[in-house]
N, C-alpha and C. Protein backbone atom coordinates (compact mmCIF):
# COMPACT_ATOMS: atom_id res chain seq x y z
N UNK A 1 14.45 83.34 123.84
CA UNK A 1 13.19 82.81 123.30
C UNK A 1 13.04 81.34 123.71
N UNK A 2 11.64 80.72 124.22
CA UNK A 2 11.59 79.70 124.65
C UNK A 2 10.45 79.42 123.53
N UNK A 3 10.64 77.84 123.10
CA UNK A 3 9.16 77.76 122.14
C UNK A 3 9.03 76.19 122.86
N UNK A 4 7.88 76.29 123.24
CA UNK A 4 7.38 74.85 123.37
C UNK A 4 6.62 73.78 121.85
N UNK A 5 7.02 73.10 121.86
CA UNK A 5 5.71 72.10 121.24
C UNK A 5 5.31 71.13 121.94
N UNK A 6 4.15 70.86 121.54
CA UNK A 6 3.27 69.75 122.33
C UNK A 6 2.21 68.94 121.27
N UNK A 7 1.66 68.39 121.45
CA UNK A 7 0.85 67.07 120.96
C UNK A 7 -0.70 67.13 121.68
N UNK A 8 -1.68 67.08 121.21
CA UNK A 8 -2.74 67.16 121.52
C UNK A 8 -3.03 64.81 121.98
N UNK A 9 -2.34 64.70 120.86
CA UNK A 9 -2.60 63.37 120.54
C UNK A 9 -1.38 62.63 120.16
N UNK A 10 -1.32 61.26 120.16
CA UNK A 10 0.25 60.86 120.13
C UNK A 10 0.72 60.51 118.77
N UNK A 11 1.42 60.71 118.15
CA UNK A 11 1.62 60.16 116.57
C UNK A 11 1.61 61.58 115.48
N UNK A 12 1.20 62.21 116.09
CA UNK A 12 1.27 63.41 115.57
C UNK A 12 2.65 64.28 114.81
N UNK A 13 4.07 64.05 115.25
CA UNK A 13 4.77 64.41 114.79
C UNK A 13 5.48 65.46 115.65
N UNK A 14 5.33 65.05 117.07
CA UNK A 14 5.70 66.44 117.59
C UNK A 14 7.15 66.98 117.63
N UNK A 15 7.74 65.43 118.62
CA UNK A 15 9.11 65.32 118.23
C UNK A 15 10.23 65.45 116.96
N UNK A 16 9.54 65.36 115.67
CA UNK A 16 10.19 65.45 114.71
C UNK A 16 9.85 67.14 114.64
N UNK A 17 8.90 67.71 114.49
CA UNK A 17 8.81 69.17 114.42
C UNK A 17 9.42 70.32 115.22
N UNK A 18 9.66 69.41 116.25
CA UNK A 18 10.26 70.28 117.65
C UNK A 18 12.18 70.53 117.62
N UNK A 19 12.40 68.48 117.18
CA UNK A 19 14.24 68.87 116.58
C UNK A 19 14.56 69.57 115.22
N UNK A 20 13.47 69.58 114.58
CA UNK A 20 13.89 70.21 113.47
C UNK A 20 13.98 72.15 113.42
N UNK A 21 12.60 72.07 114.04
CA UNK A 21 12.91 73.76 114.48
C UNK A 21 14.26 74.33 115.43
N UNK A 22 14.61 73.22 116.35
CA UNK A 22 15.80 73.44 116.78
C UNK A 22 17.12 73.62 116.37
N UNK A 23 17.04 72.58 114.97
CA UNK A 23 18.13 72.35 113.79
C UNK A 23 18.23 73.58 112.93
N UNK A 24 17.19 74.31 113.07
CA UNK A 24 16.82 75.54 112.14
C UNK A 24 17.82 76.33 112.86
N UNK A 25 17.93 76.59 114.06
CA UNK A 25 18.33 77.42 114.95
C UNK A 25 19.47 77.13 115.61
N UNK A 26 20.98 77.60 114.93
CA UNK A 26 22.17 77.19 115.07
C UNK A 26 22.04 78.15 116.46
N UNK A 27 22.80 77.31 117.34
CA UNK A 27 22.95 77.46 118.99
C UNK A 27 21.79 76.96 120.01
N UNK A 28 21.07 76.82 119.65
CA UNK A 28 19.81 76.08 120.00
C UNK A 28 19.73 75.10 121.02
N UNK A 29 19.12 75.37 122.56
CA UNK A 29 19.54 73.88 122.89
C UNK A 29 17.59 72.97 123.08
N UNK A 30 17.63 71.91 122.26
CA UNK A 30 16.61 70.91 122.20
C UNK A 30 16.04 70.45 123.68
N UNK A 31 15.21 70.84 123.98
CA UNK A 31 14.88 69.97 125.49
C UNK A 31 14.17 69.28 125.64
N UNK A 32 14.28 67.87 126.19
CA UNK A 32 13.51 67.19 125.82
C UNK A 32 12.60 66.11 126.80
N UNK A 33 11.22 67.00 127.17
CA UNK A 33 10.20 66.34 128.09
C UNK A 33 9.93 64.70 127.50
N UNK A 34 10.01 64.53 126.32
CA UNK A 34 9.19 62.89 126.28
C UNK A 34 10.12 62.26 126.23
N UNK A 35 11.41 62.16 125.84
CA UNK A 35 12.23 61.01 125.71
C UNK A 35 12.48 60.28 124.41
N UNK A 36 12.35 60.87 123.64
CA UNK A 36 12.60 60.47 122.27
C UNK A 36 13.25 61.24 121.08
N UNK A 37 13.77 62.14 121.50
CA UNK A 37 14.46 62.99 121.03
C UNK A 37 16.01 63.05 120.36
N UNK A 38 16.79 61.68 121.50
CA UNK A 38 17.72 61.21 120.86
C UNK A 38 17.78 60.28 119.87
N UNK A 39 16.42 59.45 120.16
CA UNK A 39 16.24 58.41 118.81
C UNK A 39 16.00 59.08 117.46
N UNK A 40 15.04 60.44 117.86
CA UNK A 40 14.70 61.27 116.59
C UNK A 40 16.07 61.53 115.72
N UNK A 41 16.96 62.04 116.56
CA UNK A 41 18.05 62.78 115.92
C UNK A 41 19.30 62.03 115.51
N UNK A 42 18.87 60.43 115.80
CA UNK A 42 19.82 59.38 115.44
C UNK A 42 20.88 59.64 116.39
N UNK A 43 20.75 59.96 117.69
CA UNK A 43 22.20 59.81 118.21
C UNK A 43 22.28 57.79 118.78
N UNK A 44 23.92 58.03 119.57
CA UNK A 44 23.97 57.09 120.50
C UNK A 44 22.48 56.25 121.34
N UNK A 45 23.21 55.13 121.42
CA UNK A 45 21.69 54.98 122.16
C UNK A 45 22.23 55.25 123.74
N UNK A 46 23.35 55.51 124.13
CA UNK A 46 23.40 55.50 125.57
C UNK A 46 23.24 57.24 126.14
N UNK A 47 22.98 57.83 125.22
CA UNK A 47 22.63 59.54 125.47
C UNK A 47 21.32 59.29 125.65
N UNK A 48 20.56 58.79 125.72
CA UNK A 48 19.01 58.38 126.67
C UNK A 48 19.16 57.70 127.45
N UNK A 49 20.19 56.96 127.99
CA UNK A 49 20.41 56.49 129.06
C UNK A 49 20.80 57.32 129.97
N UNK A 50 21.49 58.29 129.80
CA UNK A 50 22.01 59.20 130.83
C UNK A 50 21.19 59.96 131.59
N UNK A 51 21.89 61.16 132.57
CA UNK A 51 21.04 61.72 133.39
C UNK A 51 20.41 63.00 132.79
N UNK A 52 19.70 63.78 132.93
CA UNK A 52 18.93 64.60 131.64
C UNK A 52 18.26 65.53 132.74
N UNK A 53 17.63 66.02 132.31
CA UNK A 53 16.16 67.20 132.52
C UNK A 53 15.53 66.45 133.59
N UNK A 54 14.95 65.58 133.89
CA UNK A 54 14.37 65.26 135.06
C UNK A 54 14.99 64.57 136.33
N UNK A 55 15.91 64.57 136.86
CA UNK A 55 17.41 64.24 137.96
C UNK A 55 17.21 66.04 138.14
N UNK A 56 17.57 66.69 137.39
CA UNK A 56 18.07 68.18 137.66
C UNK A 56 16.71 68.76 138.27
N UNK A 57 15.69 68.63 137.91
CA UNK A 57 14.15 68.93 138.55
C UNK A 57 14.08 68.39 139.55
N UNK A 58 14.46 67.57 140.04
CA UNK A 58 14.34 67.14 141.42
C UNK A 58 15.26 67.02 142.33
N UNK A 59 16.38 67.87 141.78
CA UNK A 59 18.07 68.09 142.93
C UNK A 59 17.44 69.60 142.96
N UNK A 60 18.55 70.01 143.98
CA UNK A 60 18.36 71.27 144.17
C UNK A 60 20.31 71.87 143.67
N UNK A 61 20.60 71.48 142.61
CA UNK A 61 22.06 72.07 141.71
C UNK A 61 21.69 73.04 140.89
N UNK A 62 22.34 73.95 141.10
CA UNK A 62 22.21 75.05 140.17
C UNK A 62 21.98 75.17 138.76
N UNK A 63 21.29 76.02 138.20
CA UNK A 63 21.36 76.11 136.27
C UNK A 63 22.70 75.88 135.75
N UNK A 64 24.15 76.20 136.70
CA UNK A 64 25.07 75.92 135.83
C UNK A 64 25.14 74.35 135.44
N UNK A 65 24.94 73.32 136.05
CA UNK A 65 25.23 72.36 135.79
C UNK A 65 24.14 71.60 134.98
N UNK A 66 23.61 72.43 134.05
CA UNK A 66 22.50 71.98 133.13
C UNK A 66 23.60 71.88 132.00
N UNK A 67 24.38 72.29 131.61
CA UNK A 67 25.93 72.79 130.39
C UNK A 67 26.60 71.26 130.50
N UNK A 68 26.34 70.48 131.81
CA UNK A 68 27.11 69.43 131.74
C UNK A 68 26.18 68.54 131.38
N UNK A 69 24.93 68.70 131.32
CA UNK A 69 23.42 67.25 130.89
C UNK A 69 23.43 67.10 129.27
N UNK A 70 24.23 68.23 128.83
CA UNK A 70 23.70 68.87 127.47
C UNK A 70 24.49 68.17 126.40
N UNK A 71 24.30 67.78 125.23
CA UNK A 71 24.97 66.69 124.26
C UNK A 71 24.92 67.45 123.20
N UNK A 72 26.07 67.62 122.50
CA UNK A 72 26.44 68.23 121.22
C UNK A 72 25.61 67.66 119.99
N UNK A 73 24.85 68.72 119.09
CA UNK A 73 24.24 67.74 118.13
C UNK A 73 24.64 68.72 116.72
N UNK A 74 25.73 68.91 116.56
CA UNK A 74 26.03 69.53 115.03
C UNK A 74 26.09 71.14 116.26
N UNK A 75 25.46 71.88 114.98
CA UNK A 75 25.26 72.97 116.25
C UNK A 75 24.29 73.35 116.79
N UNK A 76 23.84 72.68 117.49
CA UNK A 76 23.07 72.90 118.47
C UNK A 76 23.25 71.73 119.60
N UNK A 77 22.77 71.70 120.91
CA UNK A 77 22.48 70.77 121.97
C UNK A 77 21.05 70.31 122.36
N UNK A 78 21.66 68.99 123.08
CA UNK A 78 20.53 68.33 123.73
C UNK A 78 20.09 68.01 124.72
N UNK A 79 19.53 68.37 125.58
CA UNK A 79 19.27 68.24 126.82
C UNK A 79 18.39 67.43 127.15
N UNK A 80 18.99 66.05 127.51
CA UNK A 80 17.89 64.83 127.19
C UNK A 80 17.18 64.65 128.55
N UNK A 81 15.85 64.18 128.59
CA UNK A 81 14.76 63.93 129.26
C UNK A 81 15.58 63.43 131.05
N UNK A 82 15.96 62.03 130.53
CA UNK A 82 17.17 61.76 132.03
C UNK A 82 15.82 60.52 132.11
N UNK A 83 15.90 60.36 133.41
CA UNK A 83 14.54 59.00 134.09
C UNK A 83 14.26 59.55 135.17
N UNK A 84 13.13 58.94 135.57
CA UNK A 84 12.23 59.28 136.69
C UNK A 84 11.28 60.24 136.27
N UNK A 85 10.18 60.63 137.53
CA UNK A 85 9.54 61.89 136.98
C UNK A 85 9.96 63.17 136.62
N UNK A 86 9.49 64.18 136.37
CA UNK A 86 9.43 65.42 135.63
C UNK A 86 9.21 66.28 137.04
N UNK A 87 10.05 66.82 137.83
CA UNK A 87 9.37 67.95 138.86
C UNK A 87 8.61 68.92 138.30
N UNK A 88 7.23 69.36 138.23
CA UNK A 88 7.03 70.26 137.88
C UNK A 88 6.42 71.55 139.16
N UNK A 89 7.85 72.17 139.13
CA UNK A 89 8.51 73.14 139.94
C UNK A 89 8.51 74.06 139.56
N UNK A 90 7.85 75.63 139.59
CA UNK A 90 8.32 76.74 138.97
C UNK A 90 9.24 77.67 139.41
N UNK A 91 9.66 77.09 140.58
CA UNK A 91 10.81 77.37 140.28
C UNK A 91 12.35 77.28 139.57
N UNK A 92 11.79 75.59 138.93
CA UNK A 92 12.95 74.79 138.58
C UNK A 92 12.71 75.77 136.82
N UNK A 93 11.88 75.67 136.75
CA UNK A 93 11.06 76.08 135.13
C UNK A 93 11.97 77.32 134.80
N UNK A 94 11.59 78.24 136.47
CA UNK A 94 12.15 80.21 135.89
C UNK A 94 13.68 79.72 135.85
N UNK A 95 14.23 78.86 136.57
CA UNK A 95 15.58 79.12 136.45
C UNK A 95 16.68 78.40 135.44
N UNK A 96 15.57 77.58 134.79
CA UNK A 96 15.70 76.95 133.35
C UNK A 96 15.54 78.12 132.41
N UNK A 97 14.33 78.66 132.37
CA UNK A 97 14.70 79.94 131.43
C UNK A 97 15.60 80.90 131.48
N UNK A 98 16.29 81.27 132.79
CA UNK A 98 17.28 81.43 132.92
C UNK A 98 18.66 81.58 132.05
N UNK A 99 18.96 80.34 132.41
CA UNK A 99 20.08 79.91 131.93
C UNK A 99 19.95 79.46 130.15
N UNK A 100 18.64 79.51 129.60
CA UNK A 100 18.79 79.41 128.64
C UNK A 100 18.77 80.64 127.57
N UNK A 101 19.04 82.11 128.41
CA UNK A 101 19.36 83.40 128.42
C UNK A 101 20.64 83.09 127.54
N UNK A 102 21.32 82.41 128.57
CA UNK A 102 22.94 82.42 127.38
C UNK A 102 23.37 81.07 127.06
N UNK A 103 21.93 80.38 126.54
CA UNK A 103 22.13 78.86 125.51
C UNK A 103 20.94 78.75 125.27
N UNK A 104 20.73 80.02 124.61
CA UNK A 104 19.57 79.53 123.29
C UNK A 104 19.79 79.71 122.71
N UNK A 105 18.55 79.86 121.54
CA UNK A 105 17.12 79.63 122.07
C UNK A 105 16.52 77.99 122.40
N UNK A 106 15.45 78.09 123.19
CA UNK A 106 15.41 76.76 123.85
C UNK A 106 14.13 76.13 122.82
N UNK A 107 14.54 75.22 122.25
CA UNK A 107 13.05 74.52 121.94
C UNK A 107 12.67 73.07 122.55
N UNK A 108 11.57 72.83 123.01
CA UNK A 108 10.93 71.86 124.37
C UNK A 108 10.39 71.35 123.41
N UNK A 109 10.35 69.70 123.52
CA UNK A 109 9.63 68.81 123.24
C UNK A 109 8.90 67.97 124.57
N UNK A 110 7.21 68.86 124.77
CA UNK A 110 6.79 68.48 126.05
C UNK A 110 5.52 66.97 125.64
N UNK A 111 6.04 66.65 124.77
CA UNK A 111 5.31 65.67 124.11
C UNK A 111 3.66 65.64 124.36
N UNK A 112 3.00 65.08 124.62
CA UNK A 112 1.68 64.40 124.42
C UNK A 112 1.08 65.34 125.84
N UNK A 113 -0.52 66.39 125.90
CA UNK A 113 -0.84 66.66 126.96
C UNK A 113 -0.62 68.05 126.94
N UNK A 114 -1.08 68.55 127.95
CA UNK A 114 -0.85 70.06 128.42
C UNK A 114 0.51 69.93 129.32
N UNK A 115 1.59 70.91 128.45
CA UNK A 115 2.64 70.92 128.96
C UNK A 115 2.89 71.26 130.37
N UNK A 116 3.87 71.79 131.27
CA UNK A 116 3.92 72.05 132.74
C UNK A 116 3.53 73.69 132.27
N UNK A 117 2.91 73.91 133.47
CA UNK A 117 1.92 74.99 133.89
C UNK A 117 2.90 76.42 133.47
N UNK A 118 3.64 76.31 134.39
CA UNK A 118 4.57 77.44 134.83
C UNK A 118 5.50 77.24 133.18
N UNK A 119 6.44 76.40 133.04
CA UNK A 119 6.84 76.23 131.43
C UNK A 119 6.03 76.67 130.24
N UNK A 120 4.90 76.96 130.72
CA UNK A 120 3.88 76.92 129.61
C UNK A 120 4.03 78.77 129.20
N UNK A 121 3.58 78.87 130.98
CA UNK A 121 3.50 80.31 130.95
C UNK A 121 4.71 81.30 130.40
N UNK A 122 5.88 80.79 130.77
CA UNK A 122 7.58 81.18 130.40
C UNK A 122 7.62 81.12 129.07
N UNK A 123 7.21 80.32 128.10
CA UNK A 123 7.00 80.45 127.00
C UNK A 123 6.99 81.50 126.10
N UNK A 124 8.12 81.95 125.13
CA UNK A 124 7.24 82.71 124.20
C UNK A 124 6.45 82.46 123.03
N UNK A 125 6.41 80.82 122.91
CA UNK A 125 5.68 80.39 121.58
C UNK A 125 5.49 79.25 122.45
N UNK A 126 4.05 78.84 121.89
CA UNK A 126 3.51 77.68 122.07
C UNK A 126 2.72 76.96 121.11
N UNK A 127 3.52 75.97 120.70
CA UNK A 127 2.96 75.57 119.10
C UNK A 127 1.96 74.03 119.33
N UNK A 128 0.97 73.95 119.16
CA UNK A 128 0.10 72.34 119.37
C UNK A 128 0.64 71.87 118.10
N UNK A 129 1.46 70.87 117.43
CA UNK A 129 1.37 70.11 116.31
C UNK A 129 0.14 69.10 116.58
N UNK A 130 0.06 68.64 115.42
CA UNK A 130 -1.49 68.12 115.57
C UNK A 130 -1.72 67.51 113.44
N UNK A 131 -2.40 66.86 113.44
CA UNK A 131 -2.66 66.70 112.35
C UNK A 131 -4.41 67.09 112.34
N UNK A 132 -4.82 67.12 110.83
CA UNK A 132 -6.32 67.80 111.01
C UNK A 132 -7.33 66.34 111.71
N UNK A 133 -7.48 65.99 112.22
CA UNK A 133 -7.59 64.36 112.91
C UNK A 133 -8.95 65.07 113.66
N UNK A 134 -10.16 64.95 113.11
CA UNK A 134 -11.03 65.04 114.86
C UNK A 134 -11.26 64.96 116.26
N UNK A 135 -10.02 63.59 116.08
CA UNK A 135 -9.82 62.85 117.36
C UNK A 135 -9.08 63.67 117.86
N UNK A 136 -7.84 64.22 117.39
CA UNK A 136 -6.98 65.16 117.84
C UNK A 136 -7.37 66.42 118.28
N UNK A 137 -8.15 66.92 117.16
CA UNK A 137 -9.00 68.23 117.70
C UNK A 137 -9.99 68.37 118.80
N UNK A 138 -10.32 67.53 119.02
CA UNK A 138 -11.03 67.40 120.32
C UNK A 138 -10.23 67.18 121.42
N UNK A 139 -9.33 66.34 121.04
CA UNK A 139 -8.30 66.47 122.67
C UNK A 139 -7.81 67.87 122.68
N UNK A 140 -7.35 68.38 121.58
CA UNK A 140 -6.36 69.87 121.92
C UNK A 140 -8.09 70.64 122.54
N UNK A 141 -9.23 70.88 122.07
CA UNK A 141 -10.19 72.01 122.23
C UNK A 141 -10.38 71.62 124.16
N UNK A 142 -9.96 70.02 124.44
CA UNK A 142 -10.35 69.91 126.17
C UNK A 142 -9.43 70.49 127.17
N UNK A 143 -7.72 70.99 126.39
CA UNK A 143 -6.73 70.96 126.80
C UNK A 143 -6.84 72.36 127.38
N UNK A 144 -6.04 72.65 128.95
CA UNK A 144 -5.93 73.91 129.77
C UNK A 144 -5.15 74.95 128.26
N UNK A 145 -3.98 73.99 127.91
CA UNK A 145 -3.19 74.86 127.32
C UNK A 145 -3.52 75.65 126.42
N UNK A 146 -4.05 76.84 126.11
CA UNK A 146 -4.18 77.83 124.74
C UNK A 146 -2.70 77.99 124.06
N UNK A 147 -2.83 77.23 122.73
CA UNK A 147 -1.51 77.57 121.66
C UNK A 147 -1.68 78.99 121.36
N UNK A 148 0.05 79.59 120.84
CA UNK A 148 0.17 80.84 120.46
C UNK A 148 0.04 79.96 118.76
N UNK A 149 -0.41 79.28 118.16
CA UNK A 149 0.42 79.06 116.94
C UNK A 149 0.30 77.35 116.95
N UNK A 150 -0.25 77.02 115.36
CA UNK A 150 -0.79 75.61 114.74
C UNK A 150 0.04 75.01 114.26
N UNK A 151 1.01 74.09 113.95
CA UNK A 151 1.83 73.51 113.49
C UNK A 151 0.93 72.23 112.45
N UNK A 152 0.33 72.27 111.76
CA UNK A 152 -0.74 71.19 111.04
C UNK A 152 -0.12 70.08 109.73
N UNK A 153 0.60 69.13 110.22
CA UNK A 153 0.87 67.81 109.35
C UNK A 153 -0.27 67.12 108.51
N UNK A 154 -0.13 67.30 107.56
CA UNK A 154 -1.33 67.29 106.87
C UNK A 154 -1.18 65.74 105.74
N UNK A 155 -2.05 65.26 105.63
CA UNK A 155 -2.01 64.09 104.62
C UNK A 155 -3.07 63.72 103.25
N UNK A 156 -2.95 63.16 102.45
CA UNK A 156 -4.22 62.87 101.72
C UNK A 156 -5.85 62.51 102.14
N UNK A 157 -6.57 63.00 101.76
CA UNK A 157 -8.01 62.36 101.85
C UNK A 157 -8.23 63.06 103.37
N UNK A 158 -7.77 63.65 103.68
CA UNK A 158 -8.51 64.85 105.21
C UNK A 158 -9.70 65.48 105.07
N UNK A 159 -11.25 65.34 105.90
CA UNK A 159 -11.75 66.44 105.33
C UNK A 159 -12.22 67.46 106.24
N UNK A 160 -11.08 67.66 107.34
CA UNK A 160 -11.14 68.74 107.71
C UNK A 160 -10.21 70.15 107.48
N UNK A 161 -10.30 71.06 106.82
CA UNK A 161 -10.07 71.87 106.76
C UNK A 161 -9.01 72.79 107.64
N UNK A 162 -7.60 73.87 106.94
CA UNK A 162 -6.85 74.54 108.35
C UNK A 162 -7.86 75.47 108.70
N UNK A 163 -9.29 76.04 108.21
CA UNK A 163 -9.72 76.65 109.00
C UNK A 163 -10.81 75.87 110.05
N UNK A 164 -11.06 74.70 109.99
CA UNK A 164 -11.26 74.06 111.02
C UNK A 164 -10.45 73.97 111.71
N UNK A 165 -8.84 73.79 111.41
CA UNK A 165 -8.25 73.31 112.68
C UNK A 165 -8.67 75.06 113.49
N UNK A 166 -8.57 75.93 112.72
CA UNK A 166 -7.89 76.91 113.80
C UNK A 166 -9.04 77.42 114.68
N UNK A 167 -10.34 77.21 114.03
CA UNK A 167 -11.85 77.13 114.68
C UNK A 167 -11.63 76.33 115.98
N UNK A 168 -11.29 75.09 115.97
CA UNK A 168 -11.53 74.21 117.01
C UNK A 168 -10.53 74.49 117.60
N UNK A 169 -9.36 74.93 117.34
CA UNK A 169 -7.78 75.41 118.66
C UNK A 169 -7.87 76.90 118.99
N UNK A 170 -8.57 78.14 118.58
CA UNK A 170 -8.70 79.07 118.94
C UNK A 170 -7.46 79.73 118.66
N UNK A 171 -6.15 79.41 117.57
CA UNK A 171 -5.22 79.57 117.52
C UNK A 171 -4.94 79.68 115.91
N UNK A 172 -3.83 80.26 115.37
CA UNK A 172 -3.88 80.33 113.85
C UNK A 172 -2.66 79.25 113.50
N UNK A 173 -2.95 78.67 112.02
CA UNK A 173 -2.26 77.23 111.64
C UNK A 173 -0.67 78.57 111.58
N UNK A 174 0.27 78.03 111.60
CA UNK A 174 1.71 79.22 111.44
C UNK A 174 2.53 78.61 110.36
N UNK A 175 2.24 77.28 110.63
CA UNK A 175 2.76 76.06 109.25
C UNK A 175 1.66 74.77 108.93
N UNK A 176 1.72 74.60 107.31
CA UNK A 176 1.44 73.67 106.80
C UNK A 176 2.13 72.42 106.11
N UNK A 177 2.25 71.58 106.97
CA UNK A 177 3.25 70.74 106.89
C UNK A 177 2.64 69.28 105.89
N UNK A 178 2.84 69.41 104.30
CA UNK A 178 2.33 67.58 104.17
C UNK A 178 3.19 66.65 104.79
N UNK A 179 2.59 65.69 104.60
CA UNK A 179 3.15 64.28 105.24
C UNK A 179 3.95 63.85 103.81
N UNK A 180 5.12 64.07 104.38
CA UNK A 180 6.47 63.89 103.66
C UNK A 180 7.63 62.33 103.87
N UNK A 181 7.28 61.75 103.00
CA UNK A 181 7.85 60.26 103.60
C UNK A 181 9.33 60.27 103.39
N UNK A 182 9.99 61.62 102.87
CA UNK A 182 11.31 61.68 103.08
C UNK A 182 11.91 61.71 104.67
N UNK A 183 11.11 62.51 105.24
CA UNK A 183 11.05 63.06 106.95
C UNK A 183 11.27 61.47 107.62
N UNK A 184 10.21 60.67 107.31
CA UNK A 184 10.29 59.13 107.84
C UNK A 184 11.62 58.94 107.87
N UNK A 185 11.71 58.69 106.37
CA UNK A 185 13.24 57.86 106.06
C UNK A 185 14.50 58.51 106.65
N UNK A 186 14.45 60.04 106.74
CA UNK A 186 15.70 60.71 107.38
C UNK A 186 15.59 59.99 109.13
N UNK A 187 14.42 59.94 109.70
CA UNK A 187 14.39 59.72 111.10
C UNK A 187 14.72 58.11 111.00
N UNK A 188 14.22 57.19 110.60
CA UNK A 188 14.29 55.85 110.04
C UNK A 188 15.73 55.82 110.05
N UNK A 189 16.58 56.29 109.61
CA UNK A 189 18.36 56.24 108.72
C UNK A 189 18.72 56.88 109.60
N UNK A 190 17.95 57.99 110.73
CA UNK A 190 19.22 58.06 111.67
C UNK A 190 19.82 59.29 111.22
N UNK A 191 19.77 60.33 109.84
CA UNK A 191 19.95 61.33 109.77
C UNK A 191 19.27 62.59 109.61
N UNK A 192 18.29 63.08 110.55
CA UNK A 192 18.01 63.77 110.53
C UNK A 192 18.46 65.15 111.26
N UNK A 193 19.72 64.63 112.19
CA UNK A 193 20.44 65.60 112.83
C UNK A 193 21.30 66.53 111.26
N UNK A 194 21.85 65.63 110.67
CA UNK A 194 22.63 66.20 109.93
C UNK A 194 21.89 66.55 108.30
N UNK A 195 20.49 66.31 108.10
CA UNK A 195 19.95 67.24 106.97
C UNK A 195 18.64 67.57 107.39
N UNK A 196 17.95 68.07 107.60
CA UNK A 196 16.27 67.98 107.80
C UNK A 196 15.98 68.24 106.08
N UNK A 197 15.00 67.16 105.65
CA UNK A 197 14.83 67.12 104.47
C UNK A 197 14.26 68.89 104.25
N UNK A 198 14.36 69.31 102.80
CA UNK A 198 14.39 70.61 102.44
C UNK A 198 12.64 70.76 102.44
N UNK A 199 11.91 70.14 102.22
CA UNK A 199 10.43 71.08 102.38
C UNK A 199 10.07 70.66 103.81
N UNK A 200 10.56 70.28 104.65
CA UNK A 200 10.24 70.42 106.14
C UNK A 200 10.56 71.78 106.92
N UNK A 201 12.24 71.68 106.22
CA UNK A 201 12.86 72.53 106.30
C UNK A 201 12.05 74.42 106.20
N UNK A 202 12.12 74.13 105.23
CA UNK A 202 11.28 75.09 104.19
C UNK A 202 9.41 75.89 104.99
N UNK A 203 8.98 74.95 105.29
CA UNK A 203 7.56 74.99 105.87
C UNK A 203 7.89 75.45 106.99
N UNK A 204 9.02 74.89 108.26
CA UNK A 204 8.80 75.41 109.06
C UNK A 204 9.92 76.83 109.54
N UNK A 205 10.64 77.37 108.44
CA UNK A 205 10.92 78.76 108.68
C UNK A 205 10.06 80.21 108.46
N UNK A 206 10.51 80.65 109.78
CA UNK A 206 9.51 81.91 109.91
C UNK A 206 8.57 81.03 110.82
N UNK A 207 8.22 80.16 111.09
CA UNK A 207 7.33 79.71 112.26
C UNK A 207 7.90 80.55 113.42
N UNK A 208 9.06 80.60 113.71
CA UNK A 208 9.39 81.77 115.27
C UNK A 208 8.92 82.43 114.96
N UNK A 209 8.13 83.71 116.12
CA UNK A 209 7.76 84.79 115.50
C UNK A 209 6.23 84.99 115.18
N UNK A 210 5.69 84.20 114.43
CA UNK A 210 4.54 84.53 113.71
C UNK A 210 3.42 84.47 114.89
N UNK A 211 3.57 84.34 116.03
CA UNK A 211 2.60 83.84 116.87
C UNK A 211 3.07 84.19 118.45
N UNK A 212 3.97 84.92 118.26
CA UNK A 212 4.88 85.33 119.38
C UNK A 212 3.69 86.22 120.40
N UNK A 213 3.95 86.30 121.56
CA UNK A 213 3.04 86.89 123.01
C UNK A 213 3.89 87.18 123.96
N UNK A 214 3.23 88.12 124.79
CA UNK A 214 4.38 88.24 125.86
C UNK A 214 4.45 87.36 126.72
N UNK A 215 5.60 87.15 127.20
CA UNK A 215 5.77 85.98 128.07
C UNK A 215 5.36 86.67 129.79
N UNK A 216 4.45 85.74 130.44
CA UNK A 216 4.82 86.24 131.56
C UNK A 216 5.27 85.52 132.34
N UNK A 217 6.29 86.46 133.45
CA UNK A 217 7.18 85.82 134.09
C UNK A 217 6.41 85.56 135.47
């Protein structure tokens, strides 16, 4: 199972929704398109310095040596972003899904934008986090990408509606997430690898699944 998340808009929460569903999912390896993924999860700061996901997109080394990019995070891994651009290769994509045959399930943090084409398609979940934001909803309704599935961070005084969001994304909300200032403080303190506060927790199980499609290869 491959699940992407993505961001219509930036601030949205994607990265925190994306390690936490990963945290859900003991064996799990985190992948991580934007680069912020190790700060999310409080590691080292020199595990974003290293070489990651985008070095391997643009060598031609086999899927095995993706096992050596990969950083222990409790149980699950991380497969950090790396520097430079992002090849977006489909071939690099199929043979990433691949190998994540026997190290998953994979959850992608493709941050902000319509994720890579071919990744998109490999997908078996594709979740837009997004808050109910107009501004946001209008970037996701311009976006190539069609979500399988709404991830909606929600806050006081909104007055748009989850059946607006799912009107304007063509997609159904799968979680309702409030804006939880425990979530801050766990990412803030640096521990969110080792608890994801319990109603984050909570909201986003059973999100696999609920929105699932066939993948095509």
């Amino acid at each position: 199972m491959l699940i992407v998340c993505y961001g219509a808009k930036g601030g949205c929460g994607t990265s925190v929704v994306a390690a936490s569903l990963a945290l859900a999912s003991p064996g799990a390896t985190l992948i991580d398109l934007d680069g912020d993924a190790a700060d999310v999860l409080g590691l080292a700061p020199d595990i974003a310095a290293t070489q990651g996901l985008a070095e391997w997109t643009r060598s031609d080394i086999g899927a095995d040596a993706l096992s050596n990019l990969t950083h222990p995070v409790g149980d699950v891994s991380l497969l950090p972003r790396g520097h430079g651009p992002i090849a977006d290769d489909p071939a690099r994509w199929s043979l990433l899904t691949t190998w994540l045959a026997g190290n998953g399930p994979g959850v992608v943090d493709a941050g902000t934008g319509d994720p890579p084409v071919t990744l998109a398609q490999l997908a078996g979940e594709l979740l837009l986090v997004t808050r109910p934001c107009y501004l946001a909803l209008v970037r996701a309704s311009r976006n190539a990408t069609r979500p399988t599935g709404v991830v909606v961070i929600d806050e006081p005084g909104r007055a748009l509606t989850l059946g607006d969001v799912e009107r304007a994304v063509g997609a159904p909300v799968v979680a309702h997430i409030l804006l939880d200032p425990a979530v801050a403080r766990a990412v803030d303190a640096g521990l969110l690898a080792h608890a994801v506060p319990r109603r984050l927790a909570r909201h986003l199980r059973g999100v696999v699944g609920t929105s699932s499609r066939q993948v095509v290869a």
